[in-house]
Protein backbone atom coordinates (compact mmCIF):
# COMPACT_ATOMS: atom_id res chain seq x y z
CA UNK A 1 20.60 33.71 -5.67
CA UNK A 2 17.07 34.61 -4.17
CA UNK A 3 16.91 36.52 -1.38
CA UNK A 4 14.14 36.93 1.15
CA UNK A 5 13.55 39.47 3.85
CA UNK A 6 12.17 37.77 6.78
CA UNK A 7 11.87 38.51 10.43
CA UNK A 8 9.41 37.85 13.21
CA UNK A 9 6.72 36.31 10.30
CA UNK A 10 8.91 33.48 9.95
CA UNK A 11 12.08 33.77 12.57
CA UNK A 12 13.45 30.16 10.84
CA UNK A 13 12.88 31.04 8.01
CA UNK A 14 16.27 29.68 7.22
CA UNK A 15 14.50 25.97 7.92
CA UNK A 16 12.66 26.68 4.34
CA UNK A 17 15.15 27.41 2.45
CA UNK A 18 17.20 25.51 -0.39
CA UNK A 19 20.60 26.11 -1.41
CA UNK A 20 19.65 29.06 -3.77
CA UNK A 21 18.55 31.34 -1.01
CA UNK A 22 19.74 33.71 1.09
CA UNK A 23 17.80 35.21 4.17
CA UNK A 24 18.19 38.44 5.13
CA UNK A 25 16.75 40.43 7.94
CA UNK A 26 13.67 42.73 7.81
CA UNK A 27 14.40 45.24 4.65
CA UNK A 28 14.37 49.07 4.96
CA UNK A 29 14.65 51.44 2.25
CA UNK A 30 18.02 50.13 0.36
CA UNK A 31 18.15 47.08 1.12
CA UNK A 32 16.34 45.40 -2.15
CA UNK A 33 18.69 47.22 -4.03
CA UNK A 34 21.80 46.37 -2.31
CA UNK A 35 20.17 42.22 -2.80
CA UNK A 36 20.28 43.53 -6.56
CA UNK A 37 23.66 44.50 -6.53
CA UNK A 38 24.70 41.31 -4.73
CA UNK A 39 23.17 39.50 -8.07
CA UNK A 40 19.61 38.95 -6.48
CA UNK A 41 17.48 36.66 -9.47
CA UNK A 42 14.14 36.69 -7.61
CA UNK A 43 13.26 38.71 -4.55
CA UNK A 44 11.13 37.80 -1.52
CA UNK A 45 9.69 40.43 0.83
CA UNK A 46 8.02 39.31 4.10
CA UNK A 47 9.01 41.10 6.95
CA UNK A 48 10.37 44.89 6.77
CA UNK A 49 11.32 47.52 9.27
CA UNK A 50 9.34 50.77 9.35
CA UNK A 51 8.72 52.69 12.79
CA UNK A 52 12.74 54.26 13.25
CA UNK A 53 13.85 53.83 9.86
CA UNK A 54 12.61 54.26 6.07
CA UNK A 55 10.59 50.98 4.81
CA UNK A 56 10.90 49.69 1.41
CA UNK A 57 10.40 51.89 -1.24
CA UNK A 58 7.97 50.70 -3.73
CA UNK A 59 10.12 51.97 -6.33
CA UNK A 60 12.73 50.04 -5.69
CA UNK A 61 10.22 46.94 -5.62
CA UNK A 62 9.60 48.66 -9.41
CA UNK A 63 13.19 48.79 -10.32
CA UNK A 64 13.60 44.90 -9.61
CA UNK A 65 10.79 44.52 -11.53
CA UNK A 66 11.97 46.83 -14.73
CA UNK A 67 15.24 44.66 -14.92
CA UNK A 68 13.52 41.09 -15.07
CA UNK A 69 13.89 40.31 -11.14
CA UNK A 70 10.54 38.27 -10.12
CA UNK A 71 9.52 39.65 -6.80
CA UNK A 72 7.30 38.39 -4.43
CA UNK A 73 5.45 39.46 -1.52
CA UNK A 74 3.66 37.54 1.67
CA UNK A 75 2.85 37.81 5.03
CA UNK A 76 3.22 41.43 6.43
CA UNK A 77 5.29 44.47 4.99
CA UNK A 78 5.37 42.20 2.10
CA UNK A 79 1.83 41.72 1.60
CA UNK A 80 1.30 45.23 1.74
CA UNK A 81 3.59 46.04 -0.99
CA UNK A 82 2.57 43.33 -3.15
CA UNK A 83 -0.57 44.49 -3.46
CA UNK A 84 0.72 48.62 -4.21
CA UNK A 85 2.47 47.07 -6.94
CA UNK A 86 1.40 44.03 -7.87
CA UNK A 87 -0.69 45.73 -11.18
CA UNK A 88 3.25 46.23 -12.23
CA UNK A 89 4.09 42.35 -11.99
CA UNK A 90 5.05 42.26 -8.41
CA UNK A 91 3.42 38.50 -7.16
CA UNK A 92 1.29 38.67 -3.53
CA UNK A 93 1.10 34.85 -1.54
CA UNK A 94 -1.13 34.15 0.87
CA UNK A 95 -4.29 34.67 2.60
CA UNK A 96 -3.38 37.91 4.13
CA UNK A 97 -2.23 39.60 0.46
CA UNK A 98 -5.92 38.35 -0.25
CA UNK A 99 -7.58 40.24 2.49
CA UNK A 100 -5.89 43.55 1.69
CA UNK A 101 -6.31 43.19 -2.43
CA UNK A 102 -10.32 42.29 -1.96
CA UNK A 103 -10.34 45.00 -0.13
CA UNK A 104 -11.22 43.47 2.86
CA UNK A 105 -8.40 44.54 5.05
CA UNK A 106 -7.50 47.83 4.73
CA UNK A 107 -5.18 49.28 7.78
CA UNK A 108 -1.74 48.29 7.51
CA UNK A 109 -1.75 48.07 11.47
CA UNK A 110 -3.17 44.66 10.91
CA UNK A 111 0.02 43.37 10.33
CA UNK A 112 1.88 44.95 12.92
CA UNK A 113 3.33 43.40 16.04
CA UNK A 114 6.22 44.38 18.97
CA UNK A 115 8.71 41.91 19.07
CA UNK A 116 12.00 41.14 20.59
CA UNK A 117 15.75 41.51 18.69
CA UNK A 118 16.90 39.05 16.15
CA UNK A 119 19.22 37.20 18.29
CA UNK A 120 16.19 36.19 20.35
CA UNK A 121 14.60 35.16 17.42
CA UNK A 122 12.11 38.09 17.12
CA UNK A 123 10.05 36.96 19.74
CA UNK A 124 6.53 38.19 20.16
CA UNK A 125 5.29 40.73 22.57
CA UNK A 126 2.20 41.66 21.34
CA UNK A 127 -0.34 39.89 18.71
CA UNK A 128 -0.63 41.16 15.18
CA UNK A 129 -4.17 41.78 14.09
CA UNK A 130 -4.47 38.96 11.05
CA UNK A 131 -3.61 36.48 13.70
CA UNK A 132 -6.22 37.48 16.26
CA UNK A 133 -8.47 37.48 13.18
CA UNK A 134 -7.33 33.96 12.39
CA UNK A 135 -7.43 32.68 15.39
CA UNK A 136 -10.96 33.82 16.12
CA UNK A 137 -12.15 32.15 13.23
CA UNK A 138 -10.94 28.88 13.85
CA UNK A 139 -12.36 29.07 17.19
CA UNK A 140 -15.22 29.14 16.21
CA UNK A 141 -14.68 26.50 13.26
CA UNK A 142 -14.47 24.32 15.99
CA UNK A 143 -17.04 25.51 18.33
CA UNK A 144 -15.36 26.71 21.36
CA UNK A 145 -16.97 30.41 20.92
CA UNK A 146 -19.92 31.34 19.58
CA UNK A 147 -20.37 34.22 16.88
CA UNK A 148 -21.56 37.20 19.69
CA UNK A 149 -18.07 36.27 21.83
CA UNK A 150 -16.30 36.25 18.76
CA UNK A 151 -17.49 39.83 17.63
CA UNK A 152 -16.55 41.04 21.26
CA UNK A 153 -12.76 39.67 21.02
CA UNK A 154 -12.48 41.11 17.59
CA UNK A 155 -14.09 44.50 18.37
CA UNK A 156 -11.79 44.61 21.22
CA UNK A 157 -8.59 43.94 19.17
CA UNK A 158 -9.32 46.41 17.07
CA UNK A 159 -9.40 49.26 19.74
CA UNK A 160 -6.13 48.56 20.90
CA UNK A 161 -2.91 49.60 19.39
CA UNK A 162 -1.04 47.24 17.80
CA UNK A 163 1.88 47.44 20.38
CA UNK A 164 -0.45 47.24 23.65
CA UNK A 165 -2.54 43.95 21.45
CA UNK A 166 -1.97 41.29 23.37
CA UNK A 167 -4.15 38.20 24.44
CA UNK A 168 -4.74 39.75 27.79
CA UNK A 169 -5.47 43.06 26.99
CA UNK A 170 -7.51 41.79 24.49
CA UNK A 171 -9.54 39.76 27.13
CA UNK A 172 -9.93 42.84 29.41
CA UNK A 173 -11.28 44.95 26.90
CA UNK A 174 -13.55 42.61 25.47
CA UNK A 175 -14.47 41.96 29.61
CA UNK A 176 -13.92 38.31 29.00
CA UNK A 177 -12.32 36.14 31.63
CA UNK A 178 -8.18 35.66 30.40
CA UNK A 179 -8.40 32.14 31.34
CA UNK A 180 -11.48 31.51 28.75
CA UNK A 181 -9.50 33.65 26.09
CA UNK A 182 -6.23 31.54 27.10
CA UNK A 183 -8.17 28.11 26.22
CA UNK A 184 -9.23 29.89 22.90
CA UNK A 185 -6.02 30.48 21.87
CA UNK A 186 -4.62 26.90 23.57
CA UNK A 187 -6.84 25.10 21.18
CA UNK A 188 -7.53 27.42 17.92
CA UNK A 189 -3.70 29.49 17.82
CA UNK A 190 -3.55 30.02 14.25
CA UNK A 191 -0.12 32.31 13.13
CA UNK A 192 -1.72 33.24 9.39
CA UNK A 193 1.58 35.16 9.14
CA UNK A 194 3.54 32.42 9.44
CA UNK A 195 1.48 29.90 7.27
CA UNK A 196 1.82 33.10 3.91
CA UNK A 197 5.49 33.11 5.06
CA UNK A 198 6.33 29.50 4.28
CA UNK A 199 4.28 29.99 0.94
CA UNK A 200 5.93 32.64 -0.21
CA UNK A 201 8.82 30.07 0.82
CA UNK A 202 7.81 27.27 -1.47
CA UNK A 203 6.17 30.04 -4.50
CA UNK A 204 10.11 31.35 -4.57
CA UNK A 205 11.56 27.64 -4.50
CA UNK A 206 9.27 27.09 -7.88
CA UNK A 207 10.12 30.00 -9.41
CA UNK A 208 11.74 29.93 -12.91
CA UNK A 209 15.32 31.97 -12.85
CA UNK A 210 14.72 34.07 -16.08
CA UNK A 211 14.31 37.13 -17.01
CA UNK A 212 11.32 38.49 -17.93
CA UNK A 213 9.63 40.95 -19.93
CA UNK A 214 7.65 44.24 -18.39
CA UNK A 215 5.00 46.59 -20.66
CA UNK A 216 6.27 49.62 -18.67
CA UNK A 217 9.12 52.17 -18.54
CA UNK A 218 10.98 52.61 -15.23
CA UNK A 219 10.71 56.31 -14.76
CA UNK A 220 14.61 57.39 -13.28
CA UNK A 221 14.03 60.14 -11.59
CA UNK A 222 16.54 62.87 -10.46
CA UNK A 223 16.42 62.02 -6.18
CA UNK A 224 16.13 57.95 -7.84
CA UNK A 225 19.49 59.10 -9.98
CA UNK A 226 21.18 60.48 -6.83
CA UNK A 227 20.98 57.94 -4.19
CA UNK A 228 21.49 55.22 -6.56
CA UNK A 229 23.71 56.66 -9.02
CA UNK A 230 25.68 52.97 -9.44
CA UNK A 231 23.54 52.00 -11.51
CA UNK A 232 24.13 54.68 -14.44
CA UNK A 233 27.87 55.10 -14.16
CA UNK A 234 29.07 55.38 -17.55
């Protein structure tokens, strides 16, 4: 069984996946642990929760890792961890893993969008960052803005929180007319979260079910010991 955290990145996410997968919602701290006790062989993080509860704890991303789980990372809270531990075997997808391992994205805010509940389908309500980027760029692949626009829309995202980001506001503080932005985004819309979302889909699909080897201990700490004390019954 793989299972894959996924949210607003990729709300059918369930549309990707084969008979060997399970999707669960965004992951907070626990929650790749619990998918190990369920018998999770591969693990695939997109989407997690972080503003009113704990995100994913890297070391539990390790612990997967110590005991021969593959796990992969894509798109958003996933990226993000993939590329913390991805010098311990963790595997980042995507463009947007790229960005942040080059170096060339460094705010995790970049990722980060306000969206509706799950039984909505996580719908949108403000514009995360790597899409504006995206977006922007294909624009002007295709000539509808030139470079000087371009650098006004992006400044502008990028003075806005990440709740209050969307096309609109984006358009006001960039003192561009919305219905010019609007076209933009009509013609150029590109979701780069979504696109590393389906890839981490298909990387996960082609993934071997074995257990592998790592060149590192898993260090069990006392607090690790107590919350997950399961896993060393005797």
């Amino acid at each position: 069984m793989k299972v894959i955290f996924a949210g607003p990145s990729l709300p059918d996410a369930k549309a990707f996946a084969d008979g060997t997968m399970v999707i669960r919602p965004p992951a907070c701290q626990g929650d790749v642990v619990r998918a190990l006790e369920d018998g999770a062989t591969a693990i695939g993080l997109v989407d997690g929760q972080f503003e009113f509860v704990a995100p994913v704890w890297h070391k539990e991303l390790l612990f997967a890792l110590s005991r021969g789980v593959p796990v992969f990372g894509a798109a958003s809270m996933g990226a993000l961890r993939a590329v913390e531990c991805q010098v311990y075997g963790m595997v980042g997808v995507g463009r947007i893993f790229g960005d942040y391992a080059s170096g060339r994205r460094e705010e995790d805010a970049d990722v980060a969008l306000l969206h509706g509940p799950a039984d909505l389908g996580y719908p949108a309500l403000s514009v995360p960052l790597v899409n504006v980027d995206a977006t922007i760029e294909a624009a002007i692949g295709q000539g509808i803005i030139g470079r000087e626009e371009a650098l006004r829309l992006s400044d502008a995202a990028r003075r806005l929180y990440f709740k209050d980001r969307t096309w609109r506001r984006v358009a006001e503080a960039a003192e561009m007319d919305i219905s010019q932005v609007r076209a933009l985004v009509a013609k150029a819309w590109t979701d780069q979260k979504r696109q590393d979302a389906i890839e981490l889909m298909r990387a996960i699909a082609d993934a071997p079910v074995r257990v592998h080897t790592v060149d590192w201990s898993f260090n069990v700490t006392p607090l690790w010991r107590k919350l997950f004390s399961q896993f060393y019954r005797m």
